[in-house]
Protein backbone atom coordinates (compact mmCIF):
# COMPACT_ATOMS: atom_id res chain seq x y z
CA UNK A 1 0.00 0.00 0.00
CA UNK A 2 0.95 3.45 -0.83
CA UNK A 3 0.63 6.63 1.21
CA UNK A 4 0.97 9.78 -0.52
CA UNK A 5 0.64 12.25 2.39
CA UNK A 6 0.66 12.55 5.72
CA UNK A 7 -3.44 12.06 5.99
CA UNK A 8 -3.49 9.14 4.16
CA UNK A 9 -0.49 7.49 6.24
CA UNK A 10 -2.72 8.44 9.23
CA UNK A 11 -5.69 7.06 7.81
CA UNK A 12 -3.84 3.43 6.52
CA UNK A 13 -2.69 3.27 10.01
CA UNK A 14 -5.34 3.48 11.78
CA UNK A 15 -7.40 0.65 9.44
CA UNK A 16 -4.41 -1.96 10.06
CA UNK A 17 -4.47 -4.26 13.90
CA UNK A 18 -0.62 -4.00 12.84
CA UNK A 19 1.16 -0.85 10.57
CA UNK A 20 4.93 -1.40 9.71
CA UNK A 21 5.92 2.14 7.52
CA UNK A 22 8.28 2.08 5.11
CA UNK A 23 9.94 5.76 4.04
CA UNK A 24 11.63 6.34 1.71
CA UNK A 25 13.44 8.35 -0.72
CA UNK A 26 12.34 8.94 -3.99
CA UNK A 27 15.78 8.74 -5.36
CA UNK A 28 17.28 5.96 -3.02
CA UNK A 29 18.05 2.75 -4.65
CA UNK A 30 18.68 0.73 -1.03
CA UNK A 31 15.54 1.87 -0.67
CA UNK A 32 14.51 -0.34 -3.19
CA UNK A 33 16.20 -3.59 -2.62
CA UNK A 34 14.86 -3.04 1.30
CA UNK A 35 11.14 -3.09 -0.16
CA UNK A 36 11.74 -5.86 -1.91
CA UNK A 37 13.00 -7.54 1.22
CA UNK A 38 10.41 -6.52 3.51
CA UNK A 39 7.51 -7.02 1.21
CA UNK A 40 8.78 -10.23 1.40
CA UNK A 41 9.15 -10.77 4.69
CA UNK A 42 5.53 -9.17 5.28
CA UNK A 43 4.20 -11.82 3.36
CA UNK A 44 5.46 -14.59 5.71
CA UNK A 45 3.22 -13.12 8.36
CA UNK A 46 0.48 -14.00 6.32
CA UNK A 47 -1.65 -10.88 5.95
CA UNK A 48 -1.40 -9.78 9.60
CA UNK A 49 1.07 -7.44 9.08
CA UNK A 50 -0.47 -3.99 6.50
CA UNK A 51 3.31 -2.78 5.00
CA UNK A 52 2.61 0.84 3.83
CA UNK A 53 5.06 2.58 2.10
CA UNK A 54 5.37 6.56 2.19
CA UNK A 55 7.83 8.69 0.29
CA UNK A 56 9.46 10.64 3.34
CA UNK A 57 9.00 13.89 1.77
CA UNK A 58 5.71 13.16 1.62
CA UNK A 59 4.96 12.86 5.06
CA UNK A 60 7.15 15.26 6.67
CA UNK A 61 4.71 15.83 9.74
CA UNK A 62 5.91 12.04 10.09
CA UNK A 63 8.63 11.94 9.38
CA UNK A 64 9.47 14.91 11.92
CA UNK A 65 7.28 13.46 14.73
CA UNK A 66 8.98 10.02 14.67
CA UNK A 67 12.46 11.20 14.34
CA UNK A 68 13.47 10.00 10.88
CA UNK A 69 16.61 11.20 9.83
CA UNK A 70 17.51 8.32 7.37
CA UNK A 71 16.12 6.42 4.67
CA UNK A 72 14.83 3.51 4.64
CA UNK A 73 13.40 3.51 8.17
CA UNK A 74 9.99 1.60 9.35
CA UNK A 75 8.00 2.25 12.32
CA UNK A 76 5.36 0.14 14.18
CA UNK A 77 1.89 0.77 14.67
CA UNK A 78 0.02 -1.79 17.19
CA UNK A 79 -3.74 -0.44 16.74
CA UNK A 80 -2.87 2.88 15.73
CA UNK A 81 -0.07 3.29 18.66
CA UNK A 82 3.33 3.62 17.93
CA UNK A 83 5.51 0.38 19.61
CA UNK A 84 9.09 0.84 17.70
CA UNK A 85 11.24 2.61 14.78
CA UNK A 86 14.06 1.85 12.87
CA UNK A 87 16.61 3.99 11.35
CA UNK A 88 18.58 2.71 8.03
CA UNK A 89 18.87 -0.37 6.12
CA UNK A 90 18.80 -3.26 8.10
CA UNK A 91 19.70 -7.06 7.25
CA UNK A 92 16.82 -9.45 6.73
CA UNK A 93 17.56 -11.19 9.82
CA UNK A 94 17.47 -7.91 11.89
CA UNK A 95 13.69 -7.44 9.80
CA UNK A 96 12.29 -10.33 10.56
CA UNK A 97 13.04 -9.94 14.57
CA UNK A 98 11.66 -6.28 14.59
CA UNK A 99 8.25 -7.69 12.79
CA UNK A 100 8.23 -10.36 15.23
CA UNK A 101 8.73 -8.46 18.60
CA UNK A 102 5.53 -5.93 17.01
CA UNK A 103 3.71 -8.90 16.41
CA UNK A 104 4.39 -10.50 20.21
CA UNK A 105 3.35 -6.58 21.15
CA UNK A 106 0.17 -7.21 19.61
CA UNK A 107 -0.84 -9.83 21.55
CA UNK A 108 -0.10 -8.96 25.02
């Protein structure tokens, strides 16, 4: 899913149990090999899991709230609430064990 602005992030977040936002760059191509990763990744969490992607630009009000200062970063939404972000590219590995502590968050 794509956000375009900060509104629509808002809105997307607030429809998914569980929100992990991608920013990004418009011009970053790690950016796009850690979609590709994470979309992946996302899928083995078998639709619990909403991945929204936002241009960071886009949603500066975001982007300034949460403390981005590097792209790619995700953050965590457990029904609407923020639980974690991440700064830079991270290894799959390091993915997989963020989604999975948000998910564990979830269900406490």
């Amino acid at each position: 899913m794509l956000a375009n602005n900060d509104e629509e992030l808002k809105d997307a977040v607030s429809k998914c149990p569980i929100a992990v936002v991608l920013f990004v760059g418009r011009q970053c191509a790690i950016c796009v090999s850690f979609e590709s990763m994470l979309r992946s990744i996302c899928r083995g969490y078998r639709n619990r899991i909403c991945c929204i992607k936002v241009y960071s630009d886009a949603a500066l009000a975001h982007v300034k709230s949460l403390g981005i200062n590097s792209v790619p970063s995700l953050a965590a939404y457990v029904r609407g609430r923020l639980v974690a972000v991440t700064s830079g590219a991270l290894y799959a590995p390091t993915v997989n064990l963020f989604l999975l502590s948000v998910v564990r968050s979830a269900e406490v």
